[in-house]
PDB file of N, CA and C in Angstrom:
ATOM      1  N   UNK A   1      49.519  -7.162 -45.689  1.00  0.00           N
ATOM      2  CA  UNK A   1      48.167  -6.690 -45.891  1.00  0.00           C
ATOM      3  C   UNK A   1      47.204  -7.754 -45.378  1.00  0.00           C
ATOM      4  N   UNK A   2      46.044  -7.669 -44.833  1.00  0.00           N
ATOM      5  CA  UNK A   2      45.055  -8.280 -44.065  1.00  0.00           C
ATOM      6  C   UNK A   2      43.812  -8.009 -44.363  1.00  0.00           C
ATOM      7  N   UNK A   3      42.757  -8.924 -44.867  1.00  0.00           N
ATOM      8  CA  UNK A   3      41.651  -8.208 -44.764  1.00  0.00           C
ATOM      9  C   UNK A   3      40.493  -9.328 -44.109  1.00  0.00           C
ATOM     10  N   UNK A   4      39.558  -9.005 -43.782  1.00  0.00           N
ATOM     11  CA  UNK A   4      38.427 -10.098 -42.824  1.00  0.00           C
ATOM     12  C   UNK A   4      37.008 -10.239 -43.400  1.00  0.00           C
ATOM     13  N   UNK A   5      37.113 -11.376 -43.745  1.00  0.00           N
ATOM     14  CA  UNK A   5      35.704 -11.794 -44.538  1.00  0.00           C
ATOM     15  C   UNK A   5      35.048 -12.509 -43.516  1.00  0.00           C
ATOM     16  N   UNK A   6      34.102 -12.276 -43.675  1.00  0.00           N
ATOM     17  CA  UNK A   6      32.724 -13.431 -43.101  1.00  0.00           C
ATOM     18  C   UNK A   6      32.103 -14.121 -43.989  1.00  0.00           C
ATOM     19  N   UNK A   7      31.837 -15.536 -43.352  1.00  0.00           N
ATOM     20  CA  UNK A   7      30.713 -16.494 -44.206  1.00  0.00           C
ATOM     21  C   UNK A   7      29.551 -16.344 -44.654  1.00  0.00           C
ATOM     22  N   UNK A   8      29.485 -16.224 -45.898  1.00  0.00           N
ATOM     23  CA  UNK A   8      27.839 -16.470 -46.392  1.00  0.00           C
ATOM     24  C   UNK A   8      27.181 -17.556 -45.304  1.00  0.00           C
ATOM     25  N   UNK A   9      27.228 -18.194 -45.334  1.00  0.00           N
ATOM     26  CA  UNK A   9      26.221 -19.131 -43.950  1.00  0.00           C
ATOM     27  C   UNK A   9      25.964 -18.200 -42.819  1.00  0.00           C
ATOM     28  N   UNK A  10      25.523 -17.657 -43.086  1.00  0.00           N
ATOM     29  CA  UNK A  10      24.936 -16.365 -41.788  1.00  0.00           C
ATOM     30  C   UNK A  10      24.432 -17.029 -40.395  1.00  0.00           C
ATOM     31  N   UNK A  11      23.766 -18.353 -40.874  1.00  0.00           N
ATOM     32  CA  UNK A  11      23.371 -18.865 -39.528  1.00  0.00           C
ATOM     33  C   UNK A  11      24.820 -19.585 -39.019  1.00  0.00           C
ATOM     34  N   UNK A  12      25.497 -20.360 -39.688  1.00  0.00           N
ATOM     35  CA  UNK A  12      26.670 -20.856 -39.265  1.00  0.00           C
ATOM     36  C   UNK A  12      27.375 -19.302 -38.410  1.00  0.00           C
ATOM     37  N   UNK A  13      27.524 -18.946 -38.618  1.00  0.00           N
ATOM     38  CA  UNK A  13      28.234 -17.666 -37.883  1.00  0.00           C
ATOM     39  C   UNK A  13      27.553 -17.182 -36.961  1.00  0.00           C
ATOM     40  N   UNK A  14      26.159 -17.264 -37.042  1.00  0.00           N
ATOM     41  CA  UNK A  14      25.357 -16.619 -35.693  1.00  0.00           C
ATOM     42  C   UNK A  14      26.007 -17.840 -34.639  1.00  0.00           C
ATOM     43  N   UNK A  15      25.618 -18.943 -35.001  1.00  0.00           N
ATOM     44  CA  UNK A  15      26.044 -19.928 -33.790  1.00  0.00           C
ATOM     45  C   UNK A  15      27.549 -19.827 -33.522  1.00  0.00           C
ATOM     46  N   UNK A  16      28.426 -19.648 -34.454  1.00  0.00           N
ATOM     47  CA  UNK A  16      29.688 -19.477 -33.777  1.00  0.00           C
ATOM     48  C   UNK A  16      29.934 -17.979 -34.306  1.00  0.00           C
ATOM     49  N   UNK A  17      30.198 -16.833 -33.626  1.00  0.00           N
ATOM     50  CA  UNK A  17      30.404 -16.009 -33.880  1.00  0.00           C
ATOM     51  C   UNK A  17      31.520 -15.470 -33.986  1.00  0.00           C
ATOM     52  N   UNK A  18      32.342 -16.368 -32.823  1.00  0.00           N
ATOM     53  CA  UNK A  18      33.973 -15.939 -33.129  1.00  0.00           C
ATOM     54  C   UNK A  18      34.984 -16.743 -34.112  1.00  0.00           C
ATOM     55  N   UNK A  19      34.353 -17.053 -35.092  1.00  0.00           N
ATOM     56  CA  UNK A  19      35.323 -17.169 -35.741  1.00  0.00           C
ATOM     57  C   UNK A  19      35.363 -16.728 -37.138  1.00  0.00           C
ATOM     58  N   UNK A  20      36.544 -16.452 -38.149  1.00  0.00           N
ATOM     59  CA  UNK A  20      36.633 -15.373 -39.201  1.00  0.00           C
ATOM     60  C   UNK A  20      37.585 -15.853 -39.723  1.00  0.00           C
ATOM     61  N   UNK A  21      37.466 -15.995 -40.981  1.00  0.00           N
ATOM     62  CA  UNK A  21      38.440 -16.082 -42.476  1.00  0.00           C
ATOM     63  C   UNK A  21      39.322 -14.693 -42.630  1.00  0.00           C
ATOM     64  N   UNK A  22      40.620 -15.084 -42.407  1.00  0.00           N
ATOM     65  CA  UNK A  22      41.687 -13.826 -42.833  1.00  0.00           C
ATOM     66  C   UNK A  22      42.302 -14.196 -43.500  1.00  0.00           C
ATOM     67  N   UNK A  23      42.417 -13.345 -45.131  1.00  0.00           N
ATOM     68  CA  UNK A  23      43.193 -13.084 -46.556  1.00  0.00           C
ATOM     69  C   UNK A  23      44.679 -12.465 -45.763  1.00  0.00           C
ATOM     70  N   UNK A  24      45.393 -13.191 -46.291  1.00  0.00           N
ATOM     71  CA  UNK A  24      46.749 -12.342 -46.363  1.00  0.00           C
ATOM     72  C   UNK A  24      47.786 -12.546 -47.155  1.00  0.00           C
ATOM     73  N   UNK A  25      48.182 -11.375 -48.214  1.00  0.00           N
ATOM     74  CA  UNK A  25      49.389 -11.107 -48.964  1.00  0.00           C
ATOM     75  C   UNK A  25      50.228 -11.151 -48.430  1.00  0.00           C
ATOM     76  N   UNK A  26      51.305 -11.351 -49.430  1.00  0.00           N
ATOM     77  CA  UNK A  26      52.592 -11.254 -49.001  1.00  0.00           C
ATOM     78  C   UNK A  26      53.874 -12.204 -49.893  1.00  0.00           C
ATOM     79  N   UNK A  27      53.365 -13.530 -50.333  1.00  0.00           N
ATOM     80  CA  UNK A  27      54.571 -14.092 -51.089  1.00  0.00           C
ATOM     81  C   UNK A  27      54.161 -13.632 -52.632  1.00  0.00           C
ATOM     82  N   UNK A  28      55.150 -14.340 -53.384  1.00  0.00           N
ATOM     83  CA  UNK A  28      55.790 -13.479 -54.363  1.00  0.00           C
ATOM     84  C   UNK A  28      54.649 -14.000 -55.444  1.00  0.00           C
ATOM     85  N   UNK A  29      54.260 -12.864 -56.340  1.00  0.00           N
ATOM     86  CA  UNK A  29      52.747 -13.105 -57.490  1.00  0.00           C
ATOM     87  C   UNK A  29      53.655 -14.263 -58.275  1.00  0.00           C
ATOM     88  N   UNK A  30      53.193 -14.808 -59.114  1.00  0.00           N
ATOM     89  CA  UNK A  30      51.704 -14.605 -59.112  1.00  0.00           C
ATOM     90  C   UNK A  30      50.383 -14.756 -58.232  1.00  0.00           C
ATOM     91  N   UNK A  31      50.678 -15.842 -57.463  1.00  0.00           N
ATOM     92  CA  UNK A  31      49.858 -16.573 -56.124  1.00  0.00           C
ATOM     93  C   UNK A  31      50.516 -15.882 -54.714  1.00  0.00           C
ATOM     94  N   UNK A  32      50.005 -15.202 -54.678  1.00  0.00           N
ATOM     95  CA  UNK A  32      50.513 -14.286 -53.187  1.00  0.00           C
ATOM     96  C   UNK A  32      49.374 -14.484 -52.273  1.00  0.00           C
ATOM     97  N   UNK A  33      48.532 -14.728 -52.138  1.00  0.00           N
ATOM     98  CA  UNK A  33      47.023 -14.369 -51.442  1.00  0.00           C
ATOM     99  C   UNK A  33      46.660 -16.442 -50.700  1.00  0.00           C
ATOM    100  N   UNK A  34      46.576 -15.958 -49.257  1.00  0.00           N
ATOM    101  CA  UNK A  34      46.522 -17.086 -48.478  1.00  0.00           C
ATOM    102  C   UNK A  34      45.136 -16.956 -47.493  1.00  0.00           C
ATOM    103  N   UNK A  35      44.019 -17.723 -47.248  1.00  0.00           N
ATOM    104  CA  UNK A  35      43.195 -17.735 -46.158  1.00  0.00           C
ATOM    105  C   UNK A  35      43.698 -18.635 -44.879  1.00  0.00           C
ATOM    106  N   UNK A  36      43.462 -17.609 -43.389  1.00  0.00           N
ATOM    107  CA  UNK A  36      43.501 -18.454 -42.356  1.00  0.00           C
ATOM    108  C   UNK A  36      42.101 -18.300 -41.982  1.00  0.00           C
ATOM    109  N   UNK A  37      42.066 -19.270 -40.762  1.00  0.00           N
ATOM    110  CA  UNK A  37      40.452 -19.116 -40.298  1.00  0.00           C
ATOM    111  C   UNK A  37      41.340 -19.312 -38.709  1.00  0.00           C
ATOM    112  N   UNK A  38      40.407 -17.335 -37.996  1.00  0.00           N
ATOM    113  CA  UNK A  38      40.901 -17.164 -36.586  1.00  0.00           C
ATOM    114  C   UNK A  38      39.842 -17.728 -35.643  1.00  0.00           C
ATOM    115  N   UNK A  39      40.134 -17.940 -34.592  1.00  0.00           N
ATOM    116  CA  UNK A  39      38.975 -18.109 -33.471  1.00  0.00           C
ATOM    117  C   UNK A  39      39.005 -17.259 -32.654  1.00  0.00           C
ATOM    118  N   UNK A  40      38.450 -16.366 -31.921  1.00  0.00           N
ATOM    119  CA  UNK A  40      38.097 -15.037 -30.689  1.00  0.00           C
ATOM    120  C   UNK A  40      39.061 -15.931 -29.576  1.00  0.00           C
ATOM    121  N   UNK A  41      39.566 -15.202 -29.258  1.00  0.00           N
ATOM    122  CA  UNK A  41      40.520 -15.340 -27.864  1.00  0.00           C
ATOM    123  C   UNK A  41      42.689 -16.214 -28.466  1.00  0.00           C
ATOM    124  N   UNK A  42      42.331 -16.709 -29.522  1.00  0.00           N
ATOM    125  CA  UNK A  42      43.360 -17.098 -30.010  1.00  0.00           C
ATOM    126  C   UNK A  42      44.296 -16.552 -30.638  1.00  0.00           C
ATOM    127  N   UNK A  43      45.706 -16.523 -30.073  1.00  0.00           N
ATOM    128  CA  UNK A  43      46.586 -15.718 -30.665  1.00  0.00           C
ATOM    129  C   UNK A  43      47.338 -16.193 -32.364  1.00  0.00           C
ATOM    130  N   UNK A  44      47.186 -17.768 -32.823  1.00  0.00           N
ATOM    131  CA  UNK A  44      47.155 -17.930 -33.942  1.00  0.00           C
ATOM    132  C   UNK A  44      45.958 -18.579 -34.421  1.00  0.00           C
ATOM    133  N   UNK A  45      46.257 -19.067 -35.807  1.00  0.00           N
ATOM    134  CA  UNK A  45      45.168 -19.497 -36.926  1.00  0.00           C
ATOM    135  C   UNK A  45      45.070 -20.742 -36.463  1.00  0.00           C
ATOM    136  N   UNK A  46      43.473 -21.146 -35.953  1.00  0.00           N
ATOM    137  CA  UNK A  46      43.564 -23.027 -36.496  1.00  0.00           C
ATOM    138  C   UNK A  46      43.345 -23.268 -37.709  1.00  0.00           C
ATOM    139  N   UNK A  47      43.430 -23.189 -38.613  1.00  0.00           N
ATOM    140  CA  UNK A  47      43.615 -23.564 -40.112  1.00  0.00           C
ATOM    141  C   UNK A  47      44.225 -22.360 -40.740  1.00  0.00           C
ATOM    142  N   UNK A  48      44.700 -23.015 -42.133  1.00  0.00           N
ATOM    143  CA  UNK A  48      45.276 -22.046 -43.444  1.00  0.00           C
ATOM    144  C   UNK A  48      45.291 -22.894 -44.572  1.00  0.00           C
ATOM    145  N   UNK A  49      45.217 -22.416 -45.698  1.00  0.00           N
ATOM    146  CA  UNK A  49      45.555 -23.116 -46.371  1.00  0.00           C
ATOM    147  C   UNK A  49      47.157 -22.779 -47.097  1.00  0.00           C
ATOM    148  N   UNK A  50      46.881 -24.396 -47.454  1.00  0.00           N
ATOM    149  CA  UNK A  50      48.100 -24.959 -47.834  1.00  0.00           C
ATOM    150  C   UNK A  50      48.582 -24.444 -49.441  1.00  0.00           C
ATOM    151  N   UNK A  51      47.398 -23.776 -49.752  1.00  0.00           N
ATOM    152  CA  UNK A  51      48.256 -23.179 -50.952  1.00  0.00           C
ATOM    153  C   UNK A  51      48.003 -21.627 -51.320  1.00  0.00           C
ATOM    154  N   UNK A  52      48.537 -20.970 -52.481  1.00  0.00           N
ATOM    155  CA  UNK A  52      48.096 -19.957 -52.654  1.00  0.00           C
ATOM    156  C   UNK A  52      47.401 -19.750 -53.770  1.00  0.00           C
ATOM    157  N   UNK A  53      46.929 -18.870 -53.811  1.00  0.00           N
ATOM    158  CA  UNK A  53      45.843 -17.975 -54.999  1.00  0.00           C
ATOM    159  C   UNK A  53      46.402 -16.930 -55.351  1.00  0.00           C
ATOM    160  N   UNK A  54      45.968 -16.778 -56.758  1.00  0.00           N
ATOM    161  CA  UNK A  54      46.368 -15.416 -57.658  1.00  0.00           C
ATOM    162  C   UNK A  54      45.630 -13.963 -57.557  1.00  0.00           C
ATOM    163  N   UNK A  55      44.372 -14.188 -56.450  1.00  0.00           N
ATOM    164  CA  UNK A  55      43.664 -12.903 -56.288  1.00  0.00           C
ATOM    165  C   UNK A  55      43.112 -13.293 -54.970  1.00  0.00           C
ATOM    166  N   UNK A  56      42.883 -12.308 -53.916  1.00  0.00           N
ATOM    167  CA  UNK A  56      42.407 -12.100 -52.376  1.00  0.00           C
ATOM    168  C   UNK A  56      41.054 -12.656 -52.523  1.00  0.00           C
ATOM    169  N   UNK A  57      40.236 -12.344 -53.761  1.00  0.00           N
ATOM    170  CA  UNK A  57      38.661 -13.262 -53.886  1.00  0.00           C
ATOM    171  C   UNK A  57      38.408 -14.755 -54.303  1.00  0.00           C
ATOM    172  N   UNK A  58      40.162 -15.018 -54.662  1.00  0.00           N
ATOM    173  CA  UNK A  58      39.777 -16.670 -54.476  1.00  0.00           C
ATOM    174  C   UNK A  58      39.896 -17.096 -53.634  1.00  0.00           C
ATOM    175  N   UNK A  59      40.757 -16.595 -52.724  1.00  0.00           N
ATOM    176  CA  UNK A  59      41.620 -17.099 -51.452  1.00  0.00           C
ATOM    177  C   UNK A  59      40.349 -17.032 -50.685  1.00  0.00           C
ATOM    178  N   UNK A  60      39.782 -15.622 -50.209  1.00  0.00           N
ATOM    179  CA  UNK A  60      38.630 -15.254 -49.546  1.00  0.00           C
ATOM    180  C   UNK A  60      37.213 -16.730 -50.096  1.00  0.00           C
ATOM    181  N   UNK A  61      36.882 -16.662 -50.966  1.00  0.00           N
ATOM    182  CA  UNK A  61      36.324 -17.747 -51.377  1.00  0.00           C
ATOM    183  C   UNK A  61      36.329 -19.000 -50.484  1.00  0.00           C
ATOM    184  N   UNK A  62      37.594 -19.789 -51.236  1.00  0.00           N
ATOM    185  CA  UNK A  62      38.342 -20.915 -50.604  1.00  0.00           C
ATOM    186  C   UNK A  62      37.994 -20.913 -49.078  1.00  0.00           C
ATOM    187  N   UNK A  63      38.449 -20.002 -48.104  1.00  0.00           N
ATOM    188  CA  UNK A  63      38.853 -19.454 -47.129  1.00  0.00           C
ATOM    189  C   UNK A  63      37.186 -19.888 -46.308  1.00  0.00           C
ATOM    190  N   UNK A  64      36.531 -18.617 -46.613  1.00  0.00           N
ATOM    191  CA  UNK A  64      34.716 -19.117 -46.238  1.00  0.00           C
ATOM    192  C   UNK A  64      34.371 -20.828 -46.415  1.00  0.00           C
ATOM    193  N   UNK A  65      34.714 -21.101 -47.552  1.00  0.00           N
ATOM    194  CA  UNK A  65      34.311 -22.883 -47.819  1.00  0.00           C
ATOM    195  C   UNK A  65      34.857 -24.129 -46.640  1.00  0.00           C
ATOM    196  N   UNK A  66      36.234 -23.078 -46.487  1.00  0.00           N
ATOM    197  CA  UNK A  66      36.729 -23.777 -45.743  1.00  0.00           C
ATOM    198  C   UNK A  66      36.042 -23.960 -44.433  1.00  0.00           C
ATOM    199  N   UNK A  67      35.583 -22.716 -43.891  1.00  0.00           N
ATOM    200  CA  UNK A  67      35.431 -22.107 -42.748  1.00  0.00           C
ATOM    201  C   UNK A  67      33.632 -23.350 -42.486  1.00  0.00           C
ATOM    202  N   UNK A  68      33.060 -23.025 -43.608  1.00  0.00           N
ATOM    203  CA  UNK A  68      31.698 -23.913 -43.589  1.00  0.00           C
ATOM    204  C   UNK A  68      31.956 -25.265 -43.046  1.00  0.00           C
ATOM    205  N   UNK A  69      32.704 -25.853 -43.925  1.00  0.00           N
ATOM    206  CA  UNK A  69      33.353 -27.395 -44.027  1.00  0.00           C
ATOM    207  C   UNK A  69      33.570 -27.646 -42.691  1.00  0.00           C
ATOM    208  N   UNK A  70      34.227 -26.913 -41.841  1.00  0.00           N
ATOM    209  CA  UNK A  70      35.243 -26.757 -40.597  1.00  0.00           C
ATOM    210  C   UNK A  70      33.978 -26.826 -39.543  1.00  0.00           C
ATOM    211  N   UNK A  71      32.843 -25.760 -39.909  1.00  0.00           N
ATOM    212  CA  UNK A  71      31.603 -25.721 -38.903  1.00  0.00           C
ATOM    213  C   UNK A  71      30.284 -26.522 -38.966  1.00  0.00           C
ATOM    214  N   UNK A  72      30.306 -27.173 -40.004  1.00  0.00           N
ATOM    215  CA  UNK A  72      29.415 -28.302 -40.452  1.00  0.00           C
ATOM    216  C   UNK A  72      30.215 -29.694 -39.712  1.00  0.00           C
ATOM    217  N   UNK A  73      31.121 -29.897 -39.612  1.00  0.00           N
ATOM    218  CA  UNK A  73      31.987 -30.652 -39.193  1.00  0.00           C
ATOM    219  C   UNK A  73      31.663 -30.824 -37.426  1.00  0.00           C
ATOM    220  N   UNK A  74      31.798 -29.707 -36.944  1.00  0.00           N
ATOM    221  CA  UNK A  74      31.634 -29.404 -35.979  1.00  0.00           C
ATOM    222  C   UNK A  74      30.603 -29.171 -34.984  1.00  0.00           C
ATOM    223  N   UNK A  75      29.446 -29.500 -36.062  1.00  0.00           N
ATOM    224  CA  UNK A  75      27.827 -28.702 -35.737  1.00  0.00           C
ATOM    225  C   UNK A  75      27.319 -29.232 -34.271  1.00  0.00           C
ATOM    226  N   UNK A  76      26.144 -28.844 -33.907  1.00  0.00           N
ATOM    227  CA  UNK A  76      26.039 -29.355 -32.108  1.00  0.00           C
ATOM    228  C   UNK A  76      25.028 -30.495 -33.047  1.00  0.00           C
TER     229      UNK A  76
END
């Protein structure tokens, strides 16, 4: 299962637009729920995290924070 969140930082995302936080299930509950963060044109994730969460809205959470951290990091 897959689902695609975007960052609250709305301007962070206007300036980079291709990139997106993806939730994905799959290992065994209680903590099944993992964020990657994709980039447009890339066939895998440059980041994920390293652990899991017990619900898709923490992960998703986590996931965006990450995604900020990652583009603040990065800023022009």
């Amino acid at each position: 299962m897959k689902f695609t969140a975007r960052s609250d930082n709305l301007s962070a995302m206007i300036r980079h637009p291709d990139f997106s936080v993806v939730v994905k299930g799959g290992a065994p509950s209680p903590k099944s729920w993992r964020w990657e963060i994709h980039r447009a044109g890339r066939n895998s994730a440059i980041q994920r995290s390293k652990i899991f969460f017990e619900t898709m809205t923490e992960a998703s959470r986590a996931g965006k924070a990450a995604l900020d951290l990652l583009l603040s990091e990065h800023s022009d």
